[in-house]
Protein backbone atom coordinates (compact mmCIF):
# COMPACT_ATOMS: atom_id res chain seq x y z
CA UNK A 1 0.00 0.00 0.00
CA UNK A 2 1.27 3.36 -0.88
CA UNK A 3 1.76 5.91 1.78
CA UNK A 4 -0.10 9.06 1.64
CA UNK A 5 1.48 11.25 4.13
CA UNK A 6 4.98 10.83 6.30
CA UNK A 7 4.95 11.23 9.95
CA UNK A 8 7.19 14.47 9.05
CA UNK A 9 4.61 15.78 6.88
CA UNK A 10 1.76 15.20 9.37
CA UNK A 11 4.35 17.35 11.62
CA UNK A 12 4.53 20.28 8.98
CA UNK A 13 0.64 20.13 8.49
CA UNK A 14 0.40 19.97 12.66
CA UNK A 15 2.85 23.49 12.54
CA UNK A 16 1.14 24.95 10.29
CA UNK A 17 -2.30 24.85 12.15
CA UNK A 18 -0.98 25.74 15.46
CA UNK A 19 0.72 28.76 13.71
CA UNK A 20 -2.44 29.65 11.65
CA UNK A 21 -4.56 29.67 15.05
CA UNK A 22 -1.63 31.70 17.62
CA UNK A 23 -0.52 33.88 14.76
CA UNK A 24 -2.80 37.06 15.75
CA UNK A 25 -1.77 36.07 19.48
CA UNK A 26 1.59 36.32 19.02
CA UNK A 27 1.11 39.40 16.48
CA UNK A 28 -0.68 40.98 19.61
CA UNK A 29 2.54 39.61 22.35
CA UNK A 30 5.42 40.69 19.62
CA UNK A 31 3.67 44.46 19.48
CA UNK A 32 3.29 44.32 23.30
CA UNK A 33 6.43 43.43 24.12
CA UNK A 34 8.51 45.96 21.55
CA UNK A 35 6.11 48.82 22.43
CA UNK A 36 7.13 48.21 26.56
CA UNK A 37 10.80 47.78 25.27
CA UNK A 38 10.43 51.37 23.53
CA UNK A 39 8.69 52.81 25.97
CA UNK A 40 5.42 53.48 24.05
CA UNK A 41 2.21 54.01 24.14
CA UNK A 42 0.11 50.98 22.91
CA UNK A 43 -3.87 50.67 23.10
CA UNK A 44 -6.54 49.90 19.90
CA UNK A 45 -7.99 53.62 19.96
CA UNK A 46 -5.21 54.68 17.49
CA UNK A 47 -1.25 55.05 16.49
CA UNK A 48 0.61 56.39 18.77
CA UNK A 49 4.33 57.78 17.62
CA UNK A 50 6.77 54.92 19.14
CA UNK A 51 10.44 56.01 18.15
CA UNK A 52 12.74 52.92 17.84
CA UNK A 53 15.98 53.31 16.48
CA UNK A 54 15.57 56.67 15.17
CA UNK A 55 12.02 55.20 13.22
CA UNK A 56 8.84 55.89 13.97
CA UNK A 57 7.05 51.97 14.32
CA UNK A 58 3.21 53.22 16.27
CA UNK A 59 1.45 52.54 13.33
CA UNK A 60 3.01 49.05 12.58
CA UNK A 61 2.89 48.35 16.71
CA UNK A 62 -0.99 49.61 16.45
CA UNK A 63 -1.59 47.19 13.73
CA UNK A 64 -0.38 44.04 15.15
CA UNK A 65 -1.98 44.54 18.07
CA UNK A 66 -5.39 45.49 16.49
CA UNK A 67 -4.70 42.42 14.33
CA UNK A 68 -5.10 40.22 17.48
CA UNK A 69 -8.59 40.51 17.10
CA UNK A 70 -8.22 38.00 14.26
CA UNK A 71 -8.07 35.12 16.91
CA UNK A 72 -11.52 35.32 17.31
CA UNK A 73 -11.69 33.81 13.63
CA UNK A 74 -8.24 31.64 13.37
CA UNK A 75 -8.66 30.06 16.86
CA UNK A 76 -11.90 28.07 15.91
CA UNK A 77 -10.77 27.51 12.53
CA UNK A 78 -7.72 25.64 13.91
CA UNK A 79 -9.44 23.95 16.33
CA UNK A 80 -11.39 22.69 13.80
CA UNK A 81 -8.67 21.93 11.20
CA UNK A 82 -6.65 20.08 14.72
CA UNK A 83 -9.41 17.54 14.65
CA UNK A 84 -9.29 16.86 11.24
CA UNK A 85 -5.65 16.35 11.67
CA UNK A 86 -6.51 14.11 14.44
CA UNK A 87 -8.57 12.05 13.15
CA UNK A 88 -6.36 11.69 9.85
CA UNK A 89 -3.52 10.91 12.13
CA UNK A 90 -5.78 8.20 13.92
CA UNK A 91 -6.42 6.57 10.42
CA UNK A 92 -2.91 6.98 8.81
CA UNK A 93 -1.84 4.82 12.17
CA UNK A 94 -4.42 2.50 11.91
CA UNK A 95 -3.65 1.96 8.34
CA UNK A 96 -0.05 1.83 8.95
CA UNK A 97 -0.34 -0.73 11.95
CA UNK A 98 -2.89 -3.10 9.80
CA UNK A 99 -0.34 -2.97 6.86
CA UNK A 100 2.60 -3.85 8.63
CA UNK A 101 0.79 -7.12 10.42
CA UNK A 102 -0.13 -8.25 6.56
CA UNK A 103 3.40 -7.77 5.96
CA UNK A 104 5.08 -9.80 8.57
C-alpha cells in the first residue's frame, strides 16, 4: 500500500495549524512586548508615535496589536482543522499498523 502522508509531513501540516490559530496572538505579544521595550504608548484607539531606532514603528505596533482581534476567527478555525488532523492521524496509524501485520 502506498503511503499518503509521512509522519514528518503530518508534523509540517500539525505546525502549520498551530501557527495559523496563535498567529494574531503572538502578532498581539510581539507588538506588546517591543512597544514596553520602547517605551510606548500601545492601546486599539489609534497610532501612537513609538520612536525605535531613530524610526517611527506606532502605526506598525498599532496594527499588530489590532490584528489580534483576528483570533476570534483563526482560533476556531484551527481547532477545527486540529481535529481533522486528528482524526487523519488516527487513520494513517491505523492503516499503517494493519499494513505492517499483513506484511510480517
Amino acid at each position: 500500500m502506498k503511503r499518503i502522508l509521512s509522519a514528518r509531513g503530518m508534523a509540517w501540516i500539525l505546525l502549520a495549524i498551530v501557527l495559523f490559530a496563535l498567529l494574531p496572538i503572538i502578532s498581539v505579544l510581539a507588538s506588546s512586548g517591543i512597544a514596553a521595550l520602547g517605551d510606548c504608548h500601545l492601546n486599539e484607539a489609534r497610532a501612537h508615535s513609538c520612536m525605535i531606532i531613530g524610526m517611527d514603528f506606532g502605526g506598525v505596533l498599532a496594527f499588530m496589536f489590532v490584528a489580534g482581534w483576528l483570533a476570534l476567527a483563526t482560533v476556531p478555525i484551527g481547532a477545527v482543522a486540529f481535529v481533522i488532523w486528528m482524526a487523519a492521524a488516527i487513520v494513517l496509524y491505523i492503516r499503517s499498523r494493519n499494513s505492517a501485520r499483513r506484511m510480517g
